[in-house]
N, C-alpha and C. Protein backbone atom coordinates (compact mmCIF):
# COMPACT_ATOMS: atom_id res chain seq x y z
N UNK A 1 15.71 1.18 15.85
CA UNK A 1 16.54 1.00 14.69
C UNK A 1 15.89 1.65 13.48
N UNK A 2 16.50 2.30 12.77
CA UNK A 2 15.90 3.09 11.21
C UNK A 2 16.60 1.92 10.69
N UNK A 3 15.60 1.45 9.47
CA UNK A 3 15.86 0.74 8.44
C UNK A 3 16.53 1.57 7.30
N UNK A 4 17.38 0.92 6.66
CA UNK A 4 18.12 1.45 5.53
C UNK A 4 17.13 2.12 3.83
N UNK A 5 17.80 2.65 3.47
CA UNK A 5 17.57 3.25 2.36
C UNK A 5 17.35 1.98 1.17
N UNK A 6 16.51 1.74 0.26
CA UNK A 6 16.55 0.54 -0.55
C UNK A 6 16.24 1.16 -1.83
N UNK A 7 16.63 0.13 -3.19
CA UNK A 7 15.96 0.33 -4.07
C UNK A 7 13.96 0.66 -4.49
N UNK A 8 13.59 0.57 -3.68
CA UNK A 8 12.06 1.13 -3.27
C UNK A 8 12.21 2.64 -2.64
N UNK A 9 12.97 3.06 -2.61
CA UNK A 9 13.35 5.02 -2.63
C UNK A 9 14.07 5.43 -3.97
N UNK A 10 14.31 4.50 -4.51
CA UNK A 10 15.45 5.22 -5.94
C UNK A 10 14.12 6.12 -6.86
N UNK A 11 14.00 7.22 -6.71
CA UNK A 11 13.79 8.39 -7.47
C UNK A 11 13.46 8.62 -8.54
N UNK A 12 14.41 8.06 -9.07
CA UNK A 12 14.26 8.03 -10.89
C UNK A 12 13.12 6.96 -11.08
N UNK A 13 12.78 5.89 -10.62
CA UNK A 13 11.95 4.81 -10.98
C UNK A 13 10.54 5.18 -10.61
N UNK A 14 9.78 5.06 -11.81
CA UNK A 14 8.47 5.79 -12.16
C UNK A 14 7.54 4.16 -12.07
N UNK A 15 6.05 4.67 -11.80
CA UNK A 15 5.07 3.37 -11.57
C UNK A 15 4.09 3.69 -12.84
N UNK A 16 3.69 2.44 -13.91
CA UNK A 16 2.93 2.32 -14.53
C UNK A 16 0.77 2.79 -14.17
N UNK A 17 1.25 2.90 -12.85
CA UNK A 17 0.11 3.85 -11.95
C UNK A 17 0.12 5.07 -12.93
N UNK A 18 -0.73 5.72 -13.68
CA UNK A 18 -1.06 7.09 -14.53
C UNK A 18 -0.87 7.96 -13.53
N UNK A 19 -1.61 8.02 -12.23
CA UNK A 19 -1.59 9.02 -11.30
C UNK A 19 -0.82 9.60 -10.60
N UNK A 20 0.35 8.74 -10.52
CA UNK A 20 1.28 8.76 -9.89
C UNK A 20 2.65 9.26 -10.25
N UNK A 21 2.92 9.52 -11.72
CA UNK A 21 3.41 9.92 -12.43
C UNK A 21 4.18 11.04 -11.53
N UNK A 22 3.27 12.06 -11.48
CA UNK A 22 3.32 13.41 -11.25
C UNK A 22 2.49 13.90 -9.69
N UNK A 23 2.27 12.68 -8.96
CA UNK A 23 1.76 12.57 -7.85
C UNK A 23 2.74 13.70 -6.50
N UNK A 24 2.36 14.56 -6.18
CA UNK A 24 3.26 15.18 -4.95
C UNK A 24 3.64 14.51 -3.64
N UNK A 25 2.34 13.77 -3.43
CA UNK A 25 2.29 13.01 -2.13
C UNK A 25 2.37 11.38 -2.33
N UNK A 26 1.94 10.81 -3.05
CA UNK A 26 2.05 9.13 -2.67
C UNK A 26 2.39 8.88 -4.47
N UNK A 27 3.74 9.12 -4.79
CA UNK A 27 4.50 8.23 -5.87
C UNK A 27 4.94 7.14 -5.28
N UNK A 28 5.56 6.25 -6.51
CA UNK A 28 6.38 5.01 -6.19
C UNK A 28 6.99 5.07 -5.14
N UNK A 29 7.96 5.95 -5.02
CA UNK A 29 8.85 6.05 -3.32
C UNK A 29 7.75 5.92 -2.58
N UNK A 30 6.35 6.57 -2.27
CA UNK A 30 6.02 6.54 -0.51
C UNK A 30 4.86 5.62 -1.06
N UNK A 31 4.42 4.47 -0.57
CA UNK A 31 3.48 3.87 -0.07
C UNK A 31 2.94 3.43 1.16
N UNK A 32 2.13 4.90 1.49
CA UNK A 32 1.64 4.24 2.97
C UNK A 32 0.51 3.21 3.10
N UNK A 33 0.38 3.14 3.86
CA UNK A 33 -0.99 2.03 3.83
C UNK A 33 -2.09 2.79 5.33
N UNK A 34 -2.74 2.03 4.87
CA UNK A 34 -4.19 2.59 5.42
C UNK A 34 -5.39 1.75 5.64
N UNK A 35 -6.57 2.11 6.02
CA UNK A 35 -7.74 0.98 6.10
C UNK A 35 -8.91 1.80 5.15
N UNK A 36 -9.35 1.62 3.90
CA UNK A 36 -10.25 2.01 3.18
C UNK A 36 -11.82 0.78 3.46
N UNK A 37 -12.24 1.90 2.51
CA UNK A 37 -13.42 0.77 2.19
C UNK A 37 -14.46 1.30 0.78
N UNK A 38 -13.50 -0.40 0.18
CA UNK A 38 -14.12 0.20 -1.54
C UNK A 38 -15.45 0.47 -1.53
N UNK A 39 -16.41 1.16 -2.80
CA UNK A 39 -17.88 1.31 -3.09
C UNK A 39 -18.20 -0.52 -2.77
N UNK A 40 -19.26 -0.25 -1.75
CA UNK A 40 -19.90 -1.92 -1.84
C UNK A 40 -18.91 -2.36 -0.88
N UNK A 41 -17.92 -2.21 -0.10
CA UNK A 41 -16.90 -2.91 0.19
C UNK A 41 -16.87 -2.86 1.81
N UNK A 42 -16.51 -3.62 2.42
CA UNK A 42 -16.02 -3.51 3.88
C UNK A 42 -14.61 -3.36 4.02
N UNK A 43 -14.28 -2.87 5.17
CA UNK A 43 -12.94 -2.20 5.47
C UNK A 43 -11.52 -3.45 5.17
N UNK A 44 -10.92 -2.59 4.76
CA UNK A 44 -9.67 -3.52 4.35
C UNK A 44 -8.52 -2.60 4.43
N UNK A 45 -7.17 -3.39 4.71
CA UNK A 45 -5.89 -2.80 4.28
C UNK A 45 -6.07 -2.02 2.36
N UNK A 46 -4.85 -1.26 2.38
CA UNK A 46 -4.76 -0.57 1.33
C UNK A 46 -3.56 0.06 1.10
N UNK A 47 -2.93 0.47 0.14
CA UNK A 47 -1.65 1.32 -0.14
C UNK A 47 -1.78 2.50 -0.92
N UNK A 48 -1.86 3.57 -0.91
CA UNK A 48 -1.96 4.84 -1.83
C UNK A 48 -0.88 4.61 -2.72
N UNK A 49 -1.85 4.88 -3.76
CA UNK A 49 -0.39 5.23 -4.72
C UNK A 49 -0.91 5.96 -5.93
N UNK A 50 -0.80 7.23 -6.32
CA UNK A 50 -0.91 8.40 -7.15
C UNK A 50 -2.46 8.44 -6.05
N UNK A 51 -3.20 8.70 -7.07
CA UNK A 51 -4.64 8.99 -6.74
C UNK A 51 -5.56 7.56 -6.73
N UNK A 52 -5.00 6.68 -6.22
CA UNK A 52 -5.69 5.46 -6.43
C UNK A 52 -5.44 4.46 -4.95
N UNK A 53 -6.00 3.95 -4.85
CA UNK A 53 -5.38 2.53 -3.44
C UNK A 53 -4.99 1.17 -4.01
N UNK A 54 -4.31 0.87 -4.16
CA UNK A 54 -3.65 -0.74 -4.45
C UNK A 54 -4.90 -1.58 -3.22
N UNK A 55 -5.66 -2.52 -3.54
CA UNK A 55 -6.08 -3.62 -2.58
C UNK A 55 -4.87 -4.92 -1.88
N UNK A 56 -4.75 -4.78 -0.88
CA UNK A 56 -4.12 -5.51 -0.29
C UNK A 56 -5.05 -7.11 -0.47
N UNK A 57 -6.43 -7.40 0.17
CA UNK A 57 -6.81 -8.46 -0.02
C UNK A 57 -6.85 -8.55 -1.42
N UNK A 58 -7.58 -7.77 -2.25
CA UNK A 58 -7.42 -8.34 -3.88
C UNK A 58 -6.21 -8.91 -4.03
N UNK A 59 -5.31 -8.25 -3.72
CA UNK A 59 -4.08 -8.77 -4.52
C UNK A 59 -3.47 -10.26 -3.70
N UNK A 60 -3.88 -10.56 -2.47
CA UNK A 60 -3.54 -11.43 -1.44
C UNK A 60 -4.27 -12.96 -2.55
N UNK A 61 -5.72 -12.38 -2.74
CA UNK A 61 -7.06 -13.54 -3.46
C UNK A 61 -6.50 -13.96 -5.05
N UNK A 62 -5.80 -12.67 -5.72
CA UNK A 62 -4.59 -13.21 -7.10
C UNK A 62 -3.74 -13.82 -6.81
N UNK A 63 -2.98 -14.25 -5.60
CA UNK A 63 -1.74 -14.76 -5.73
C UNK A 63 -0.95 -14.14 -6.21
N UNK A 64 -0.43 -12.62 -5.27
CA UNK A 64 0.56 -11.87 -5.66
C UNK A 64 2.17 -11.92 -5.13
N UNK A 65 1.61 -12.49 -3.85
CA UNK A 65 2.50 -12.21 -2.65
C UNK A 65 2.62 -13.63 -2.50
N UNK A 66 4.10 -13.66 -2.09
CA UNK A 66 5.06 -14.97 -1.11
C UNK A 66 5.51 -15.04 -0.34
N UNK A 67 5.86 -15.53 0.84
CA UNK A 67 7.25 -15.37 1.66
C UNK A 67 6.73 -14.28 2.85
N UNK A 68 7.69 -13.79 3.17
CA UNK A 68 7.72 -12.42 4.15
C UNK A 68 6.46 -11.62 3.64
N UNK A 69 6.60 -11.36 2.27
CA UNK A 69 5.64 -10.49 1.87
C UNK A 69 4.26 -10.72 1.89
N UNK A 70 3.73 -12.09 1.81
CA UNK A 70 2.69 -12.40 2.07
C UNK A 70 2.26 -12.64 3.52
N UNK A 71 3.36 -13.18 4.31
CA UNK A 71 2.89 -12.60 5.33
C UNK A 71 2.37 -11.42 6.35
N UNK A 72 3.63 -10.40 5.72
CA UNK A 72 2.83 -8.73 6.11
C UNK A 72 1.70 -8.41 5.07
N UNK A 73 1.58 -8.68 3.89
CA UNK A 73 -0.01 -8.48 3.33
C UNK A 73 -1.08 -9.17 3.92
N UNK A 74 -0.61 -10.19 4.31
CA UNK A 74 -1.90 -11.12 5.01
C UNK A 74 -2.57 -9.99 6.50
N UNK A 75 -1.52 -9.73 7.41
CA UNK A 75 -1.14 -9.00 8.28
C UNK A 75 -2.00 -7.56 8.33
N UNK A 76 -1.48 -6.89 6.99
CA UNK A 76 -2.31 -5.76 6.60
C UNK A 76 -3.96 -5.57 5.73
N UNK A 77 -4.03 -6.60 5.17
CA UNK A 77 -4.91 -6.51 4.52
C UNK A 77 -6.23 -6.30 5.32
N UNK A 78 -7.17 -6.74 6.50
CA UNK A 78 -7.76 -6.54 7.52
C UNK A 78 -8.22 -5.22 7.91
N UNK A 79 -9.39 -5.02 8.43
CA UNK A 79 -9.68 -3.58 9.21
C UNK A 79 -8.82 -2.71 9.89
N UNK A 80 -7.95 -3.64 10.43
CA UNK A 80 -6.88 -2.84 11.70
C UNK A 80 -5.26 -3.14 10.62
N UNK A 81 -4.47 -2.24 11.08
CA UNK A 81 -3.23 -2.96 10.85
C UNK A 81 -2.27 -2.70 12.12
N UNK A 82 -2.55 -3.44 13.41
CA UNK A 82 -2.11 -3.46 14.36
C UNK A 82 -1.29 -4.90 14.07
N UNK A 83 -2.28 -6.02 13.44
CA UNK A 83 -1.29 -7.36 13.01
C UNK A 83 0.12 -7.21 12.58
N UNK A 84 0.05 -6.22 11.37
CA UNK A 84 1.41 -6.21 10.70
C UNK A 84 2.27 -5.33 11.32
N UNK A 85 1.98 -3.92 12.41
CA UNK A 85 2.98 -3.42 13.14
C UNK A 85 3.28 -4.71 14.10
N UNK A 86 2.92 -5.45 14.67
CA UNK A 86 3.61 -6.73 15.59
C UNK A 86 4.36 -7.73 14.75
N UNK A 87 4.67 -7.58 13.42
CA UNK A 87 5.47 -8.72 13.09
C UNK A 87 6.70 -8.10 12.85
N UNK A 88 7.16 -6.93 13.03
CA UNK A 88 8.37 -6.53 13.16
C UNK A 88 8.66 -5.82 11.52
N UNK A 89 9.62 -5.06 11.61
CA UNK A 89 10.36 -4.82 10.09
C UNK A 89 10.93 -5.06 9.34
N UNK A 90 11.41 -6.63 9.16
CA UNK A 90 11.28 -7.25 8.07
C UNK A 90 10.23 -7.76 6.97
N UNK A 91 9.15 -8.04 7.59
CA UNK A 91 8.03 -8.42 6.69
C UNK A 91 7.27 -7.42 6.28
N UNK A 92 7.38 -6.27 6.77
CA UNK A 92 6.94 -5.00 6.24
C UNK A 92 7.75 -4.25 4.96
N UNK A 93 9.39 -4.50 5.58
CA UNK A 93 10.59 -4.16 3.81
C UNK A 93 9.77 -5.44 2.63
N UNK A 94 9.94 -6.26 3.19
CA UNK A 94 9.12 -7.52 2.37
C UNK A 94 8.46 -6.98 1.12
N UNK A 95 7.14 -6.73 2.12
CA UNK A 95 6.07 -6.26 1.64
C UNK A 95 5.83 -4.77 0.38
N UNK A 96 6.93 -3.70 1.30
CA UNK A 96 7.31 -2.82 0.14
C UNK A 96 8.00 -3.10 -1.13
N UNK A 97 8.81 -3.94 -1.19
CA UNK A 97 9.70 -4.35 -1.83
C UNK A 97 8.65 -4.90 -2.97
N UNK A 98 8.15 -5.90 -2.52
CA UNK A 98 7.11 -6.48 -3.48
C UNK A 98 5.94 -5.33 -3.96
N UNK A 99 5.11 -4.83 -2.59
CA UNK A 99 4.25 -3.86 -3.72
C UNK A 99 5.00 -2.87 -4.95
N UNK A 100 6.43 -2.60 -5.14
CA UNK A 100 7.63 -1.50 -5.41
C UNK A 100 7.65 -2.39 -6.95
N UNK A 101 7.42 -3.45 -6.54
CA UNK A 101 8.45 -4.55 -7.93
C UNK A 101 6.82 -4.66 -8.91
N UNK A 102 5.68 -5.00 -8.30
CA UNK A 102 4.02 -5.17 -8.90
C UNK A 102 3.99 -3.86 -9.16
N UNK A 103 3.92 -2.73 -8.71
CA UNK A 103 3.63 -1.27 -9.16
C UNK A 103 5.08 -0.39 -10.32
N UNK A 104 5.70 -0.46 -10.49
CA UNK A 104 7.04 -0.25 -10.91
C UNK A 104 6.77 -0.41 -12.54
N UNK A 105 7.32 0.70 -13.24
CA UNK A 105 7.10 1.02 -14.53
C UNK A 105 8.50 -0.08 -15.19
N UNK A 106 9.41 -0.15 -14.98
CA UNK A 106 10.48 -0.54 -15.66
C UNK A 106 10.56 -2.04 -14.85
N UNK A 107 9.47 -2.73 -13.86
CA UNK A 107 9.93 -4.41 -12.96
C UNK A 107 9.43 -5.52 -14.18
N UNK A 108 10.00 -6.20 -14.28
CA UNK A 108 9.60 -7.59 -15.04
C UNK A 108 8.00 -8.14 -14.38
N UNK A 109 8.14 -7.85 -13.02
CA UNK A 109 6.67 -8.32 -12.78
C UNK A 109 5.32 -7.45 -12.66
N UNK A 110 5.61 -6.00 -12.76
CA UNK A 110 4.77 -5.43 -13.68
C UNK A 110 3.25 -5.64 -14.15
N UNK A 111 3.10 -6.89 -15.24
CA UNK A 111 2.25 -7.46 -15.53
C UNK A 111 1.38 -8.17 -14.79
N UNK A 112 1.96 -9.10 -13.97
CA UNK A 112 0.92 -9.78 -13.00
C UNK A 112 0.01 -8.86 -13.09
N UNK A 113 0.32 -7.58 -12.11
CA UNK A 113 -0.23 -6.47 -11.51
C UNK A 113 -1.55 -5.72 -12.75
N UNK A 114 -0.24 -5.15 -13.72
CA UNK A 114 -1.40 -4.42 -14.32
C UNK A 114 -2.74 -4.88 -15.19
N UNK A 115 -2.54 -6.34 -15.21
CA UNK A 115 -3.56 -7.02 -16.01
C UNK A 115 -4.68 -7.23 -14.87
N UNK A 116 -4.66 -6.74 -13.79
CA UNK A 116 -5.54 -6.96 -12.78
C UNK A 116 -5.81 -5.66 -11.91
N UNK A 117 -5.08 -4.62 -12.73
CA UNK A 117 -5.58 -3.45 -12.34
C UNK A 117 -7.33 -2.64 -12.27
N UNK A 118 -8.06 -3.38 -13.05
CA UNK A 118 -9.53 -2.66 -12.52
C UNK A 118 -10.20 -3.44 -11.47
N UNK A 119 -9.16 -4.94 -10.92
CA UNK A 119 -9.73 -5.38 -9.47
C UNK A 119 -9.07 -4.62 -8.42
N UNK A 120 -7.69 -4.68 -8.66
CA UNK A 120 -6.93 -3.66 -7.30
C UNK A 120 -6.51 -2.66 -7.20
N UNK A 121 -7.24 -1.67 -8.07
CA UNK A 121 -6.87 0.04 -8.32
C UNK A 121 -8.10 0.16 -7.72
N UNK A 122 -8.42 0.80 -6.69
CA UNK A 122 -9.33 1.94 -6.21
C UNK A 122 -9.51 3.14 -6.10
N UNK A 123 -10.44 4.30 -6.81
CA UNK A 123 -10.54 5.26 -6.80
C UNK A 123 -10.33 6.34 -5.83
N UNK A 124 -9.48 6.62 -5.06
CA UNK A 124 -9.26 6.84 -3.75
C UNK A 124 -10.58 7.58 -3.63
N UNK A 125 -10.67 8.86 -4.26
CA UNK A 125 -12.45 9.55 -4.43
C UNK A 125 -13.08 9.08 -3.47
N UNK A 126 -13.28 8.22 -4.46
CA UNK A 126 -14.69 6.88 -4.00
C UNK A 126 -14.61 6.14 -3.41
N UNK A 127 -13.65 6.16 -2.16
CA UNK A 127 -13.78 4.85 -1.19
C UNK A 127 -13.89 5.79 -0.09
N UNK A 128 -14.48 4.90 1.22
CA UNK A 128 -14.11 5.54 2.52
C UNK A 128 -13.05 5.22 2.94
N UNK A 129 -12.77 6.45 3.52
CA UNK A 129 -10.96 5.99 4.24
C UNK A 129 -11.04 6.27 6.18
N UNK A 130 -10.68 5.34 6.47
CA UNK A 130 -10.95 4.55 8.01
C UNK A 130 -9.98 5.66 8.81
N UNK A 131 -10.38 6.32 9.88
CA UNK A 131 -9.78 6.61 10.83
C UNK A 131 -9.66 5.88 11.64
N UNK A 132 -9.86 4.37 11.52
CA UNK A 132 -9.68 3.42 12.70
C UNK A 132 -8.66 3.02 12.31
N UNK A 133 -7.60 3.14 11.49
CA UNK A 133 -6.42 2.32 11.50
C UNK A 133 -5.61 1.60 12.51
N UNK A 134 -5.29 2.44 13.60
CA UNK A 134 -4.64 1.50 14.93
C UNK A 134 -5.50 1.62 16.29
N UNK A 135 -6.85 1.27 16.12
CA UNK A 135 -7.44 1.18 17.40
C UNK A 135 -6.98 0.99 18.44
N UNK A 136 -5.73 -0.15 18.63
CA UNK A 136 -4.78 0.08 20.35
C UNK A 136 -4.00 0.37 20.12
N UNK A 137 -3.31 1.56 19.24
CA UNK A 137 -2.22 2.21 18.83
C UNK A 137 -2.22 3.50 19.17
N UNK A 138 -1.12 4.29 19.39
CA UNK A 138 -1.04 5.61 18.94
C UNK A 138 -0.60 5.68 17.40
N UNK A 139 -1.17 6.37 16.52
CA UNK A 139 -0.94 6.22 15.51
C UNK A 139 -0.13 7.80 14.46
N UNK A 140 0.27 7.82 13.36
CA UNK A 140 0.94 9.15 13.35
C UNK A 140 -0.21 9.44 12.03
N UNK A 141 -0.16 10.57 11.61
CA UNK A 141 -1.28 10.81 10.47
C UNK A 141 0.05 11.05 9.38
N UNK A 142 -0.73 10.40 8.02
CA UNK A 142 -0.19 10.74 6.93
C UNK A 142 -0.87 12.14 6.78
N UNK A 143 0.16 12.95 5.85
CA UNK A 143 -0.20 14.34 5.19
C UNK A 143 -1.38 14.56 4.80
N UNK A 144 -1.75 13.43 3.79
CA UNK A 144 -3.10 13.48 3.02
C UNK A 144 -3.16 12.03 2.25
N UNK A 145 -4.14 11.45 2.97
CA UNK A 145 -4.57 10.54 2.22
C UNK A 145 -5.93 10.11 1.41
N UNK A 146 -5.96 10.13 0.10
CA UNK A 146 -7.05 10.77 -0.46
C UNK A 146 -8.19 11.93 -0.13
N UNK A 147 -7.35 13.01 0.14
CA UNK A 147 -7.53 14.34 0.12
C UNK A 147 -7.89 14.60 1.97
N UNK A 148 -7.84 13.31 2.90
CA UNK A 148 -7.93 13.44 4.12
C UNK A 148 -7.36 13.11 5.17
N UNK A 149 -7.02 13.83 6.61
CA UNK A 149 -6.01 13.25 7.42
C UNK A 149 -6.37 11.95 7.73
N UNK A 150 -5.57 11.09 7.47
CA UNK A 150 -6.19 9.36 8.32
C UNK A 150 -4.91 9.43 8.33
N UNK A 151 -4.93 8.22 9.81
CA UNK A 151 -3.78 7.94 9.93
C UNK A 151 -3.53 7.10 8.72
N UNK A 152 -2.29 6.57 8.65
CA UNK A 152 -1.57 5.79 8.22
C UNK A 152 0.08 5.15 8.54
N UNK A 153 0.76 4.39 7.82
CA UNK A 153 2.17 3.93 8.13
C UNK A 153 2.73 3.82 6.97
N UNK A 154 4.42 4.38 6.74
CA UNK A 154 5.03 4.04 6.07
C UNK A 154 5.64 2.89 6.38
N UNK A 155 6.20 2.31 4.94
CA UNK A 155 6.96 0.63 4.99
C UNK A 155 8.12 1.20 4.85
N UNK A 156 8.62 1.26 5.38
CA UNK A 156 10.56 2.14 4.74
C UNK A 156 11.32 0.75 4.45
């Protein structure tokens, strides 16, 4: 089944992300996710977005996420994200939906997010980015994720 087209593809809607602005590969529309690992940090879920990674656990440890959505962040946040491909595609729209509404230049919730942006903005640069993403997976490679093939997954 292809999941439908949502307000998390509408075009016109720009992310308070600087980088992303004018980003070619990971604007507001595409957030893939991935397994980084911040300076000092052990491997974790992550989301590109401009030139930076959104933290999945940071934002899990703020109390960002509810519902569906916290369950596929819980899911992703981890070394692997084999958890959150097994919970199916609802909690993954969830999950976009919400990172779409926290990252989003014109969302009312916005703020949560950006007042906690120098805990869950990562320098993409400066992190390692995991080619282990689906260890019992076949996995597909994003284009470029911080300037290197790793796999990754889109949330459509």
């Amino acid at each position: 089944m292809i999941d439908q087209l949502n307000e998390t593809h509408d075009s016109s809607r720009r992310s308070w992300v600087p980088t992303a602005q004018s980003h070619p590969i990971f604007p507001l529309q595409n957030l893939p996710l991935g397994i980084f690992s911040p300076p000092g940090g052990g491997p974790r879920g992550g989301v590109a977005i401009g030139d930076e990674i959104f933290d999945l656990q940071g934002a899990l440890e703020a109390g960002l996420f509810s519902g569906l959505a916290e369950q596929a962040a819980r899911a992703a946040a981890g070394a692997i994200l084999n958890p959150l491909m097994a919970l199916g595609s609802a909690p993954r729209v969830a999950l976009r939906k919400r990172l779409c509404a926290l990252l989003a230049e014109d969302s009312t919730e916005r703020a949560q997010a950006q007042k906690l942006a120098t805990k869950l903005l990562h320098k993409a640069a400066e992190c390692e980015l995991s080619a282990n993403t689906f260890p019992t997976a076949t996995s597909t490679w994003c284009a470029t994720w911080g300037g290197t093939r790793t796999p990754c997954v889109n949330m459509t």
